[in-house]
C-alpha atoms as a PDB file:
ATOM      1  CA  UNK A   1    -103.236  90.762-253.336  1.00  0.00           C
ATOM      2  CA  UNK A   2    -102.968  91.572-249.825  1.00  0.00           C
ATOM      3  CA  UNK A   3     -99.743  90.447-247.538  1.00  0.00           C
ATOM      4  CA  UNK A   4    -100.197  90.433-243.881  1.00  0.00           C
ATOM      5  CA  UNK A   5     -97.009  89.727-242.208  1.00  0.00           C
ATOM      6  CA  UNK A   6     -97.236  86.038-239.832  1.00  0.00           C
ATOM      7  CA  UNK A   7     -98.663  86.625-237.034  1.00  0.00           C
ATOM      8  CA  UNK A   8     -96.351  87.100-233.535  1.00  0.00           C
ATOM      9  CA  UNK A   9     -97.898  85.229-230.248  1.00  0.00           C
ATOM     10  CA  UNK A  10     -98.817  88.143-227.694  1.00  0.00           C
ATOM     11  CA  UNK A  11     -95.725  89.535-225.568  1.00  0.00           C
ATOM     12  CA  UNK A  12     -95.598  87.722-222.227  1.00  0.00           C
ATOM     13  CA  UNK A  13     -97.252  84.724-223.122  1.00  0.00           C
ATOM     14  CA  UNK A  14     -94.467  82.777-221.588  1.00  0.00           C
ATOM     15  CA  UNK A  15     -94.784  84.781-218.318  1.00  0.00           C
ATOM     16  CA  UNK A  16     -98.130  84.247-218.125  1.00  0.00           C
ATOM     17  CA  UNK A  17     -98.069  80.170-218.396  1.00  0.00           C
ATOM     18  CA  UNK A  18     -95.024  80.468-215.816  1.00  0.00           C
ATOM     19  CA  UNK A  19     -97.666  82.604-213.368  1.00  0.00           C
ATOM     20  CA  UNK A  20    -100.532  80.215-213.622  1.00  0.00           C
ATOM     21  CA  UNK A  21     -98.140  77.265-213.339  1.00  0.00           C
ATOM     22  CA  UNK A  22     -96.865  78.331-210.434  1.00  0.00           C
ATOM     23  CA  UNK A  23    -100.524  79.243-208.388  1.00  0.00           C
ATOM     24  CA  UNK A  24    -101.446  75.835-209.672  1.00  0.00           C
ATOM     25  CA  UNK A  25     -98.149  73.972-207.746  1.00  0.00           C
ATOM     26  CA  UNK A  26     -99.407  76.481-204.677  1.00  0.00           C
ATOM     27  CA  UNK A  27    -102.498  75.098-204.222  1.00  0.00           C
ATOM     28  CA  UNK A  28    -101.570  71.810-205.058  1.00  0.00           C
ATOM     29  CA  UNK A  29     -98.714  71.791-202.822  1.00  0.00           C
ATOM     30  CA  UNK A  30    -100.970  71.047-199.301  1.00  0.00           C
ATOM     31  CA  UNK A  31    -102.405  67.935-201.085  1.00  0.00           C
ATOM     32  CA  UNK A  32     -98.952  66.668-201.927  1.00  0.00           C
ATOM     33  CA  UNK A  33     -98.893  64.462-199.120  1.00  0.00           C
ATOM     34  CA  UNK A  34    -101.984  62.186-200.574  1.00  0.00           C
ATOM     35  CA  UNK A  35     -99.720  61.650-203.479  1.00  0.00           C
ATOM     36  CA  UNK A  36     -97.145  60.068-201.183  1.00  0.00           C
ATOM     37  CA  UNK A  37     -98.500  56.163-201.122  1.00  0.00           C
ATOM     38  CA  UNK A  38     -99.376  55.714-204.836  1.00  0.00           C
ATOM     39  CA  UNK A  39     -95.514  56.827-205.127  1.00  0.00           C
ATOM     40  CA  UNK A  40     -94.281  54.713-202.518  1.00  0.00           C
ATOM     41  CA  UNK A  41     -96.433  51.768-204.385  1.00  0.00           C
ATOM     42  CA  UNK A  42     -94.557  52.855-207.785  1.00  0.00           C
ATOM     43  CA  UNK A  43     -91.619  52.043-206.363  1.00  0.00           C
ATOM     44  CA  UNK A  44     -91.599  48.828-205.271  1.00  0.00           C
ATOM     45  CA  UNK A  45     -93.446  47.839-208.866  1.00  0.00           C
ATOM     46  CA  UNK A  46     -92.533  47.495-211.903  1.00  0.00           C
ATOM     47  CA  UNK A  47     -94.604  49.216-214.591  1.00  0.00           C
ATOM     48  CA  UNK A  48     -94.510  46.813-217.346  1.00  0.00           C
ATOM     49  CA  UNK A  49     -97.544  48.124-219.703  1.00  0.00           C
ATOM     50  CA  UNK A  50     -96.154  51.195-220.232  1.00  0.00           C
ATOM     51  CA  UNK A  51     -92.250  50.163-219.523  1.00  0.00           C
ATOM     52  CA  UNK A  52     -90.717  51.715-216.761  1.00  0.00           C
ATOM     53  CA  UNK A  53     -88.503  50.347-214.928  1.00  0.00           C
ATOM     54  CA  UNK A  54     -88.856  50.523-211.030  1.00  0.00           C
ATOM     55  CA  UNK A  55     -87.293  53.836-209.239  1.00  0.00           C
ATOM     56  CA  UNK A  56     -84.778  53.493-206.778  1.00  0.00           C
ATOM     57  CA  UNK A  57     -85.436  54.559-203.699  1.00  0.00           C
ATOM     58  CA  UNK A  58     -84.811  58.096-202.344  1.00  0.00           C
ATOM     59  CA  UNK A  59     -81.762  58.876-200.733  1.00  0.00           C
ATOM     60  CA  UNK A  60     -82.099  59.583-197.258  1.00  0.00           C
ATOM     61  CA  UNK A  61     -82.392  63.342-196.436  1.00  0.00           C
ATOM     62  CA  UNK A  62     -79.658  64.271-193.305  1.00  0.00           C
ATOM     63  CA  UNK A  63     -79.815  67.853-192.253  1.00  0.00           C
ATOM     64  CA  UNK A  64     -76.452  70.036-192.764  1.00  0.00           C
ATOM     65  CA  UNK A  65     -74.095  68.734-190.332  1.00  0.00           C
ATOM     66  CA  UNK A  66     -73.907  71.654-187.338  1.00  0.00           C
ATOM     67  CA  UNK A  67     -70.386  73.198-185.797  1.00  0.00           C
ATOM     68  CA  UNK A  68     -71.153  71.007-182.355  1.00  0.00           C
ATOM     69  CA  UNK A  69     -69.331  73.406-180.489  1.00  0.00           C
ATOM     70  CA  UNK A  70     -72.445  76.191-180.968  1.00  0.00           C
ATOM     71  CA  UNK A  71     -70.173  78.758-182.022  1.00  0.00           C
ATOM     72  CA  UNK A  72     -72.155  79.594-184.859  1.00  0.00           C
ATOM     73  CA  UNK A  73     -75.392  80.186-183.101  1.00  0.00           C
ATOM     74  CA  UNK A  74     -73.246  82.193-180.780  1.00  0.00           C
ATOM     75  CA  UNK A  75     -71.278  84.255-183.069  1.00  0.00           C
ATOM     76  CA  UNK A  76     -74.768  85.020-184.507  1.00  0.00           C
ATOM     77  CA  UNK A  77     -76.239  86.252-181.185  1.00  0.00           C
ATOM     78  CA  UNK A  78     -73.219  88.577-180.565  1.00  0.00           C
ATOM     79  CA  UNK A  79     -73.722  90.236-184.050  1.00  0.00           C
ATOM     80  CA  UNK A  80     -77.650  90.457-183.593  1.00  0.00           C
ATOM     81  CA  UNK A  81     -76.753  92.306-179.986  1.00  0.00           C
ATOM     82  CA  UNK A  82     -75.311  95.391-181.927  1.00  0.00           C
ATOM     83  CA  UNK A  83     -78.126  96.139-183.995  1.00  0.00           C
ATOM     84  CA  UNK A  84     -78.537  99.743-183.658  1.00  0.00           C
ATOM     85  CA  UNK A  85     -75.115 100.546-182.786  1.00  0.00           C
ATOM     86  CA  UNK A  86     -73.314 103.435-185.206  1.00  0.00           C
ATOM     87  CA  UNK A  87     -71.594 102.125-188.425  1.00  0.00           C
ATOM     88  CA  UNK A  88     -67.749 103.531-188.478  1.00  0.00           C
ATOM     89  CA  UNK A  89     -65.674 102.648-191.497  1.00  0.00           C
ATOM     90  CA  UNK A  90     -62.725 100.749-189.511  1.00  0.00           C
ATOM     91  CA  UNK A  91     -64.276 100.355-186.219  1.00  0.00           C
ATOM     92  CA  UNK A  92     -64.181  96.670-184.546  1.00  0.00           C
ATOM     93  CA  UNK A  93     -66.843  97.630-181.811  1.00  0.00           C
ATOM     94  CA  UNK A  94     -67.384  97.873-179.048  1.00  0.00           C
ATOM     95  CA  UNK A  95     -69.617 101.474-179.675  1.00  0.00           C
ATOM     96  CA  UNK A  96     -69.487 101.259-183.373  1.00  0.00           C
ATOM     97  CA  UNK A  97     -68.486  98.932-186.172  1.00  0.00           C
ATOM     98  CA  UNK A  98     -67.989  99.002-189.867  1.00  0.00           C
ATOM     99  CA  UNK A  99     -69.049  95.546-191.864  1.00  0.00           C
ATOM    100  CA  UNK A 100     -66.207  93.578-191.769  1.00  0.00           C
ATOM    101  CA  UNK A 101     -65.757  94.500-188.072  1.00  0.00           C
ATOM    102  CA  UNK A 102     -68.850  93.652-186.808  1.00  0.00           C
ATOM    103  CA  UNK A 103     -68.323  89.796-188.706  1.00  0.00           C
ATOM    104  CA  UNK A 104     -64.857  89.936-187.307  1.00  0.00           C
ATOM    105  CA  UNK A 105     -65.728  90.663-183.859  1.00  0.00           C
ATOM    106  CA  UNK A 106     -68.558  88.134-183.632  1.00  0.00           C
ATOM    107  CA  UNK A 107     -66.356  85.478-184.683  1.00  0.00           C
ATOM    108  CA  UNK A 108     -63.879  86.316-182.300  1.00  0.00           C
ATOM    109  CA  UNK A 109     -66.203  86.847-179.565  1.00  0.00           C
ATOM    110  CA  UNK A 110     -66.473  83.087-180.054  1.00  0.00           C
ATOM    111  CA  UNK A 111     -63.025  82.429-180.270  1.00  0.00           C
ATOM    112  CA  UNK A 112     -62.467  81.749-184.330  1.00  0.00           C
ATOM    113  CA  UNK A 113     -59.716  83.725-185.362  1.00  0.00           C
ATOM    114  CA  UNK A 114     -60.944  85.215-189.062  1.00  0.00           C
ATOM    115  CA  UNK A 115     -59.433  87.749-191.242  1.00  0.00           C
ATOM    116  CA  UNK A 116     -60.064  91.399-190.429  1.00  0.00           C
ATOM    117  CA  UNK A 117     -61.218  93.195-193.698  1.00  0.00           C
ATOM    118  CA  UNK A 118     -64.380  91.434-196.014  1.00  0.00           C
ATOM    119  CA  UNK A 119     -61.698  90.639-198.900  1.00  0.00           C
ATOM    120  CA  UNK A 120     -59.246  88.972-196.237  1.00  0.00           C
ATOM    121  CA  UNK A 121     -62.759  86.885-195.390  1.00  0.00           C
ATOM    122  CA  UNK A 122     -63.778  86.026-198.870  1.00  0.00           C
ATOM    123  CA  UNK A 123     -60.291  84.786-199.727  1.00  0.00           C
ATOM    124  CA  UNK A 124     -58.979  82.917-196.681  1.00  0.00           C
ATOM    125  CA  UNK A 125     -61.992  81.405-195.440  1.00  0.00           C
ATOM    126  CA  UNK A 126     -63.575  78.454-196.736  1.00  0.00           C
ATOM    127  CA  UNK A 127     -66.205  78.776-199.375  1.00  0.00           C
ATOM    128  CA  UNK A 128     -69.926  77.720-198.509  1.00  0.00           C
ATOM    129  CA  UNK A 129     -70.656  74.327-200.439  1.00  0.00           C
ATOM    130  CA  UNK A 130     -74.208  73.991-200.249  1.00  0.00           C
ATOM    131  CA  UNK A 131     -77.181  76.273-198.938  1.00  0.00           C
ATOM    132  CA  UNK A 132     -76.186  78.723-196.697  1.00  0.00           C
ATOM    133  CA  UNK A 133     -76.306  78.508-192.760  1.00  0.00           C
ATOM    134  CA  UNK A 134     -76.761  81.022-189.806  1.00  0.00           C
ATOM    135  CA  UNK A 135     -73.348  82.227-189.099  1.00  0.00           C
ATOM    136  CA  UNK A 136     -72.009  81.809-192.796  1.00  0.00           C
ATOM    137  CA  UNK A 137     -70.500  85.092-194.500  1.00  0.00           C
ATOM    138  CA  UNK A 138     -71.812  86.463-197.843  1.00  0.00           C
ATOM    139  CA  UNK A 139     -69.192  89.085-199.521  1.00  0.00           C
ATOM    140  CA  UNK A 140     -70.738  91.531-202.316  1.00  0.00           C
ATOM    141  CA  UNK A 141     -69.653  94.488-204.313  1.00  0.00           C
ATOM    142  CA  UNK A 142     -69.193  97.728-202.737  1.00  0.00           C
ATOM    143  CA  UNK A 143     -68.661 101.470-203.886  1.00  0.00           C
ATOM    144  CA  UNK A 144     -67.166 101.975-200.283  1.00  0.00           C
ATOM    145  CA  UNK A 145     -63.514 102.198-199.569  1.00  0.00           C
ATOM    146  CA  UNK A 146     -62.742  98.578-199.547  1.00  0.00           C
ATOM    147  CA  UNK A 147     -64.927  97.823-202.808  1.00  0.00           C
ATOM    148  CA  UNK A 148     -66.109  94.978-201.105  1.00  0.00           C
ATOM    149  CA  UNK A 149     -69.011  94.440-198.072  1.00  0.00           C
ATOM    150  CA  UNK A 150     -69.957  91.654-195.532  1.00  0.00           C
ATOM    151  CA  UNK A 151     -73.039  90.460-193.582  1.00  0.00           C
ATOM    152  CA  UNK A 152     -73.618  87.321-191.132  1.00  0.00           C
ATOM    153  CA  UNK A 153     -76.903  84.967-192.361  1.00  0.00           C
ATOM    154  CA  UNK A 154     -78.849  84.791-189.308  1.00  0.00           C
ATOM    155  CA  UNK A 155     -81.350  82.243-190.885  1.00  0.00           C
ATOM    156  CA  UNK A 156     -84.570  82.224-192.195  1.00  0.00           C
ATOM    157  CA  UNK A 157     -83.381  84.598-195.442  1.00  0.00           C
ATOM    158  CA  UNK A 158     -82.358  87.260-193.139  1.00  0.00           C
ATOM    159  CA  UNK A 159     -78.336  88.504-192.686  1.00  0.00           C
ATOM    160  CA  UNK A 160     -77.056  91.026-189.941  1.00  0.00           C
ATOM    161  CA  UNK A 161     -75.326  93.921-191.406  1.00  0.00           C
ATOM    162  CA  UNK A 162     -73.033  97.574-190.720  1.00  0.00           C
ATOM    163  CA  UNK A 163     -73.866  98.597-194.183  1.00  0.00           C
ATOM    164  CA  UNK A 164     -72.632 102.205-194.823  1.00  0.00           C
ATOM    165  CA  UNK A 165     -72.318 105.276-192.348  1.00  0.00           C
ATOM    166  CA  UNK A 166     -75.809 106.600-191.618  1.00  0.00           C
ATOM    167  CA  UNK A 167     -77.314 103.292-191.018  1.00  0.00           C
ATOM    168  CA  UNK A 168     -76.708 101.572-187.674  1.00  0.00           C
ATOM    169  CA  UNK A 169     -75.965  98.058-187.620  1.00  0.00           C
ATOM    170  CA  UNK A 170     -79.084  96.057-188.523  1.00  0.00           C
ATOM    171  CA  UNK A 171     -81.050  92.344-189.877  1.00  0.00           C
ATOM    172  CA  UNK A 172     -82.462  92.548-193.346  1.00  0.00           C
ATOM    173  CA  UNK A 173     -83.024  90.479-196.128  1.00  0.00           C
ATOM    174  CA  UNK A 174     -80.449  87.977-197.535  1.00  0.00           C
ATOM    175  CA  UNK A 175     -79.836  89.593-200.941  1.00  0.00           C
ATOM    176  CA  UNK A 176     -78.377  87.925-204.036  1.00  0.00           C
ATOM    177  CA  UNK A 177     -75.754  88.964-206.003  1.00  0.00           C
ATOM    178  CA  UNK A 178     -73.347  88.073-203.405  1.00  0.00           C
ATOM    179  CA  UNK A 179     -69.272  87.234-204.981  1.00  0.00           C
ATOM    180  CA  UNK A 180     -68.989  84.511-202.522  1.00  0.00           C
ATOM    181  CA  UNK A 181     -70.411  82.688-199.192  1.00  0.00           C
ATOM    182  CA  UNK A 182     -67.779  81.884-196.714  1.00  0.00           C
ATOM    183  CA  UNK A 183     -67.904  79.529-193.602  1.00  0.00           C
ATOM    184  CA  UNK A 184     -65.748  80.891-190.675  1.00  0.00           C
ATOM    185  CA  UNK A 185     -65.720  77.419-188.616  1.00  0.00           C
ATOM    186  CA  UNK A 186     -65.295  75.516-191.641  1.00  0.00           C
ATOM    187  CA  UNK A 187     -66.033  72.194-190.063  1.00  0.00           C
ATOM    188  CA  UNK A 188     -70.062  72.489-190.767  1.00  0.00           C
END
């Protein structure tokens, strides 16, 4: 008698359904909008052959509440109008900044008085609750001398940066990983 062990489904098969499910919700996502009446019509029905009960309406949706003043947008123009300047570890600008300094002089260029170093930002300022907004701080791990490192969001997944010495000040991608999000006006 011959014992084959139980067969194992193929590595990846789980990957693979996740792939194709998400093509099919990107090409089914421009149509969406046709979808949008027989929902509304759900809602004010009930559904009593197969039992549901009717859904309560949506909540409203209010976009993020904005510092009225501007200084965000501003603090976020004078840190985008050093790109290309030198990094400097402990330089506050005006020819050269290290990370910290270039978020600490923006926000002071705008008159919000913030901590100077990025673990003096993470730990007094107040922590980003919700998505993350132009002007906002995000605080990761470092190997450099302060073990920790700071960039500005600028929007659209993109965060202004003095990264290391070697690389001038520049706008790259929002990465993840980040220990914390701060929110220098705090009022947003």
């Amino acid at each position: 008698m011959i014992v084959r062990p139980p067969r194992r489904p193929p590595e990846g098969g789980g990957l693979a359904v996740l792939v194709v499910v998400t093509v099919l919700a990107w090409l089914a996502a421009p149509q969406a909008h046709r979808l949008r009446p027989l929902v509304d019509q759900l809602r004010r029905t009930d559904l009593p052959a197969i039992g549901l009960p009717r859904l309560p309406a949506a909540p409203p949706v209010r976009p993020p509440a904005v510092d009225g003043s501007g200084r965000a947008a501003r603090a976020v123009a004078f840190a985008l109008a050093q790109r290309g300047k030198p990094y400097l570890w402990g330089a506050h600008g005006p020819g050269a900044y290290d990370c910290s300094g270039l978020t600490w002089a923006a926000w002071r260029h705008v008159g919000v008085p913030i901590p100077r170093t990025a673990a003096g930002q993470l730990a007094g300022l107040p922590r980003v609750r919700g998505p993350l907004l132009p002007g906002d701080l995000v605080v990761y791990r470092s190997d450099g001398p302060s073990l920790r490192h700071v960039a500005m969001v600028v929007g659209r997944g993109r965060m202004v940066e003095a990264l290391r010495g070697g690389v001038p000040v520049r706008v790259t991608e929002l990465r993840g990983g980040w220990l914390g999000a701060v929110r220098p006006t705090g009022v947003r």
